[in-house]
Protein backbone atom coordinates (compact mmCIF):
# COMPACT_ATOMS: atom_id res chain seq x y z
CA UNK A 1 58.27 -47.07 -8.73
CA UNK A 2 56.40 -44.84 -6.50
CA UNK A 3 53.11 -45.77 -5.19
CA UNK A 4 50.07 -42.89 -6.50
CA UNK A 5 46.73 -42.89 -4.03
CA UNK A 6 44.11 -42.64 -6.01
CA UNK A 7 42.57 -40.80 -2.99
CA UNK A 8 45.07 -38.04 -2.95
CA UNK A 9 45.32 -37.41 -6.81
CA UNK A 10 41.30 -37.05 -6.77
CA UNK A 11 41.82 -34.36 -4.10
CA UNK A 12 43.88 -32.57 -6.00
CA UNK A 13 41.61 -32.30 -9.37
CA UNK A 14 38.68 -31.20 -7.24
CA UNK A 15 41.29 -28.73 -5.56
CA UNK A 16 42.16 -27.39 -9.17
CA UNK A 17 38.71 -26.82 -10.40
CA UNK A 18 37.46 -25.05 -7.20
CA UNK A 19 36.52 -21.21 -7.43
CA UNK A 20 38.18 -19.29 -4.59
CA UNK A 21 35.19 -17.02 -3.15
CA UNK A 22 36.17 -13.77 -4.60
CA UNK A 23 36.21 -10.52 -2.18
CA UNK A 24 33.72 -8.20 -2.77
CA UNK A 25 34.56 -4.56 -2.49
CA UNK A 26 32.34 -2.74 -0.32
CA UNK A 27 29.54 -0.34 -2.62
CA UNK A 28 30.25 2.76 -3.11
CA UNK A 29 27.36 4.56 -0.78
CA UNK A 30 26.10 8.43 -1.78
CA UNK A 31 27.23 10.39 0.80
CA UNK A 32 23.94 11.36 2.86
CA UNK A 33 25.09 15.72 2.51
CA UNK A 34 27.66 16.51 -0.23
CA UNK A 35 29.77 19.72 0.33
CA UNK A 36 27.37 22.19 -0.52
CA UNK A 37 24.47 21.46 2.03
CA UNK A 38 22.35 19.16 -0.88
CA UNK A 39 21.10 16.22 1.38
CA UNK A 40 20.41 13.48 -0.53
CA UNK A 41 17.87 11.56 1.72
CA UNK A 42 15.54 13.81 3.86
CA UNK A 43 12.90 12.79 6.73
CA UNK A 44 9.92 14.51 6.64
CA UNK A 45 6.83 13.57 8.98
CA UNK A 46 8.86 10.30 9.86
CA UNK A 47 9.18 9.18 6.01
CA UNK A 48 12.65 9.43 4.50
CA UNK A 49 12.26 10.60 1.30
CA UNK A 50 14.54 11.12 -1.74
CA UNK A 51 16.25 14.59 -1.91
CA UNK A 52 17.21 14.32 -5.88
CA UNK A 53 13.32 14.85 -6.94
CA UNK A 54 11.12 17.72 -7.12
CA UNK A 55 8.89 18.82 -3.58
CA UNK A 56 5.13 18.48 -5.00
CA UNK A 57 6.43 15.39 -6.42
CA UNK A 58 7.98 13.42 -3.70
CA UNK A 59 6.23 15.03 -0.63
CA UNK A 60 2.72 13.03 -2.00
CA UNK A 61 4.48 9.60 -1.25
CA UNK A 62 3.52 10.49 2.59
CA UNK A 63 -0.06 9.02 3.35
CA UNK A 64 -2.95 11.89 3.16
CA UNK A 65 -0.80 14.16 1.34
CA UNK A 66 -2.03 14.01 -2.49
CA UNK A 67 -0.78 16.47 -5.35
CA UNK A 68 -3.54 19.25 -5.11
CA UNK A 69 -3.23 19.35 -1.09
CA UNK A 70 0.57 19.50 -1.21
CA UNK A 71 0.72 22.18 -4.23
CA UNK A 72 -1.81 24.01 -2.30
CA UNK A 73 0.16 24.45 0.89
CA UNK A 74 3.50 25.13 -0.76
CA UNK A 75 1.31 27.93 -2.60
CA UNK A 76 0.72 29.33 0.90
CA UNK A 77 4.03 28.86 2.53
CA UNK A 78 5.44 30.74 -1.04
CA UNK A 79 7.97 27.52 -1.71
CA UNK A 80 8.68 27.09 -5.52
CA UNK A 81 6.95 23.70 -5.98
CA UNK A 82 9.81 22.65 -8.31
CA UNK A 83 12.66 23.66 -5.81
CA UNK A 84 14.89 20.17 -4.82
CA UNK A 85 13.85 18.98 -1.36
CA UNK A 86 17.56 18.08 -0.44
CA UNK A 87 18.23 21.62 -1.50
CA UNK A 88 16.06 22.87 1.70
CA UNK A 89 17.96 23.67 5.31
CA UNK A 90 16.84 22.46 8.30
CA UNK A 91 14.68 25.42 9.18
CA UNK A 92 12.73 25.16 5.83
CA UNK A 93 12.39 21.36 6.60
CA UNK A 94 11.18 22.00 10.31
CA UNK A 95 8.65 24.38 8.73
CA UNK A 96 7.42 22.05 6.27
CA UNK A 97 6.88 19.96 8.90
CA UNK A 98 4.93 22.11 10.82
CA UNK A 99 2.74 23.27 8.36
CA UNK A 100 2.13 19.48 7.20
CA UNK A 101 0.95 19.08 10.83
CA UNK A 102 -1.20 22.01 10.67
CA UNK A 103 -2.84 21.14 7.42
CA UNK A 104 -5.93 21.45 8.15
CA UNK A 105 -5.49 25.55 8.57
CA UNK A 106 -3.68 25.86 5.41
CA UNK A 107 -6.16 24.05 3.09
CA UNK A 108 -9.35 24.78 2.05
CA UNK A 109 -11.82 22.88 4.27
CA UNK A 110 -13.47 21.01 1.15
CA UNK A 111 -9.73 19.55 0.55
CA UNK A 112 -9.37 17.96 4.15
CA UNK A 113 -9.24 14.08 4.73
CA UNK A 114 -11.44 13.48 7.72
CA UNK A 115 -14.76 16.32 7.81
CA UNK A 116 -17.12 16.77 10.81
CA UNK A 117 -15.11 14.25 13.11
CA UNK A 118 -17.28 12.00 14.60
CA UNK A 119 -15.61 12.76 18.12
CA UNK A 120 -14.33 16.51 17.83
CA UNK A 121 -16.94 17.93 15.30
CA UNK A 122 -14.26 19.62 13.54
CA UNK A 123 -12.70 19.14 10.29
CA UNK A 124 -9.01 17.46 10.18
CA UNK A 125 -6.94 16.31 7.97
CA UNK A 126 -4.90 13.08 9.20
CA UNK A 127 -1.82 11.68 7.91
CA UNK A 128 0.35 8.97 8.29
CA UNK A 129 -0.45 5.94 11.04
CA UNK A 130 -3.45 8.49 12.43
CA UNK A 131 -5.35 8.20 9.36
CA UNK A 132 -4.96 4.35 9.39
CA UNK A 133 -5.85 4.23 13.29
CA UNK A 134 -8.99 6.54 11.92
CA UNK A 135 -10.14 4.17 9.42
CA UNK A 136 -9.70 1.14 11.74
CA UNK A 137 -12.03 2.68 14.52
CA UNK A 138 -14.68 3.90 12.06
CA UNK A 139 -14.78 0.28 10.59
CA UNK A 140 -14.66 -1.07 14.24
CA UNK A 141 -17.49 1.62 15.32
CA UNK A 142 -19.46 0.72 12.02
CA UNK A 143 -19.52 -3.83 12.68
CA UNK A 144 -20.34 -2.95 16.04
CA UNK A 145 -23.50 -0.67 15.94
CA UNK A 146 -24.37 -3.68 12.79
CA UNK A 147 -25.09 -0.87 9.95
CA UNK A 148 -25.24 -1.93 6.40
CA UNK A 149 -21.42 -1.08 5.88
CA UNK A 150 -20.45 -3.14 9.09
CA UNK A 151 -22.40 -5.75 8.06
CA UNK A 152 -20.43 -5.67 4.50
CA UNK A 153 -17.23 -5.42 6.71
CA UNK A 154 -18.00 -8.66 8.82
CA UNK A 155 -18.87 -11.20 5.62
CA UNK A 156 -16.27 -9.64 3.79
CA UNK A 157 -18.41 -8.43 1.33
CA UNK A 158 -17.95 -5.41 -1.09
CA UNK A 159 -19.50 -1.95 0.83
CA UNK A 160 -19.77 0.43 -2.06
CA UNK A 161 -22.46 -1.40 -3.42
CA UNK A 162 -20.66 -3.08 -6.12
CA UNK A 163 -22.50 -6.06 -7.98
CA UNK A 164 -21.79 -9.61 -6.74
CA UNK A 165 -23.41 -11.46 -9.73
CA UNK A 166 -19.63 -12.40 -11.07
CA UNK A 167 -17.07 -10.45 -8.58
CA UNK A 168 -16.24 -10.80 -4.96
CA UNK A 169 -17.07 -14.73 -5.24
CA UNK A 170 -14.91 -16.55 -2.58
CA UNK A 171 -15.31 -20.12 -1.08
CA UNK A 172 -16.11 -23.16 -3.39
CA UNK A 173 -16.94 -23.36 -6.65
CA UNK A 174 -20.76 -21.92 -7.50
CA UNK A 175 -22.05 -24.23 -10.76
CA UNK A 176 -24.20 -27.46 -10.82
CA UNK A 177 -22.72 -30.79 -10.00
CA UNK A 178 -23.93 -32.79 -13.63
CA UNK A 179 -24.91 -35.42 -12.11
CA UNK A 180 -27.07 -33.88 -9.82
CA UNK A 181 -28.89 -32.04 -12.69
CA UNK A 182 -29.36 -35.11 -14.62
CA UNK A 183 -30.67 -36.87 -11.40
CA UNK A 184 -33.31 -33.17 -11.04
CA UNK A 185 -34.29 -33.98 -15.14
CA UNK A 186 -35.55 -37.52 -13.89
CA UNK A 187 -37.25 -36.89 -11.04
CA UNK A 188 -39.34 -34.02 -12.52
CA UNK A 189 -39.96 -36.34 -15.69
CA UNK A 190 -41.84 -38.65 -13.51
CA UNK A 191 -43.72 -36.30 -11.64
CA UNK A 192 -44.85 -35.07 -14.87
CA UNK A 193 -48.08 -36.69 -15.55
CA UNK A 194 -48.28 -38.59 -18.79
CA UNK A 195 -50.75 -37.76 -21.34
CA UNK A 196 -51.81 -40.25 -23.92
CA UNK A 197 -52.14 -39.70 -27.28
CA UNK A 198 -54.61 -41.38 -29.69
């Protein structure tokens, strides 16, 4: 009779009942430019954007750029604002770029970002990390000559004037401890002098 280890036959259950990792085929990946020069990821201003959508539609995702700015430049540089932007070449892209660098002189000046600069005097139109750098030194410039605004900015406090009755309330709880109001009722109710009625 032959001897069964009870050590060996559980191996070989837990064997039978484990799931062999399966292999993964790699994804299938869009090829970046398909054979007729359609790109379908394109950098502009140091975003990548998506080539499969519409210009004034996708070219807004860059920060400063909004809808009425970008429709009004591709206006001026005569670019059908419905035209694919993987469909563009490199030259049209290059240009694009150029002109979103030069904004400012495309635009109407009521349409730019950043009017009478506080350094320059003139009237720009940032985009990208220069408009957040902008924003950060005007706050900066603002809690350090203590105006109202930097003031706001330093308790962390709404600036636009926004009521504070019920919103922006941070920290503890505001209310009235019970006890301590019942402990205010008694003390005034002995202060108050007693008047005797006959």
């Amino acid at each position: 009779m032959e001897k069964i280890d009870p050590k060996a036959d559980a191996k070989q259950k837990t064997q039978k009942h484990e799931k062999k990792p399966q292999e993964r085929k790699p994804a299938e990946s869009k090829p970046v430019i398909d054979d007729k020069g359609f790109r379908q990821l394109v950098r502009v201003s140091g975003v990548v954007l998506d080539g499969n959508k519409e210009i004034h539609r996708v070219l807004p995702i860059i920060k400063g750029l909004g809808y009425s700015t970008t429709r009004t430049m591709l206006a001026k540089m005569n670019v059908p604002k419905d035209k694919k932007l993987g469909s563009l070449t490199e030259a049209e892209v290059e240009n694009l770029e150029n002109n979103i660098r030069d904004i400012n002189k495309t635009v109407p000046v009521w349409m730019t970002n950043r009017r009478k600069d506080i350094d320059t005097g003139a009237d720009l139109h940032l985009i990208g990390s220069e408009l957040d750098i902008a924003n950060r030194e005007d706050i900066t410039r603002q809690k350090k000559i203590k105006s109202y605004r930097g003031i706001r900015h330093i308790l962390g406090q709404p600036v636009r004037g926004q009521r504070t009755r019920t919103s922006f309330r941070t920290g503890t709880a505001v209310g009235v401890s019970r006890k301590k109001a019942v402990e205010a009722a008694a003390a005034a109710a002995k202060a108050a002098p007693k008047t005797d009625k006959k």
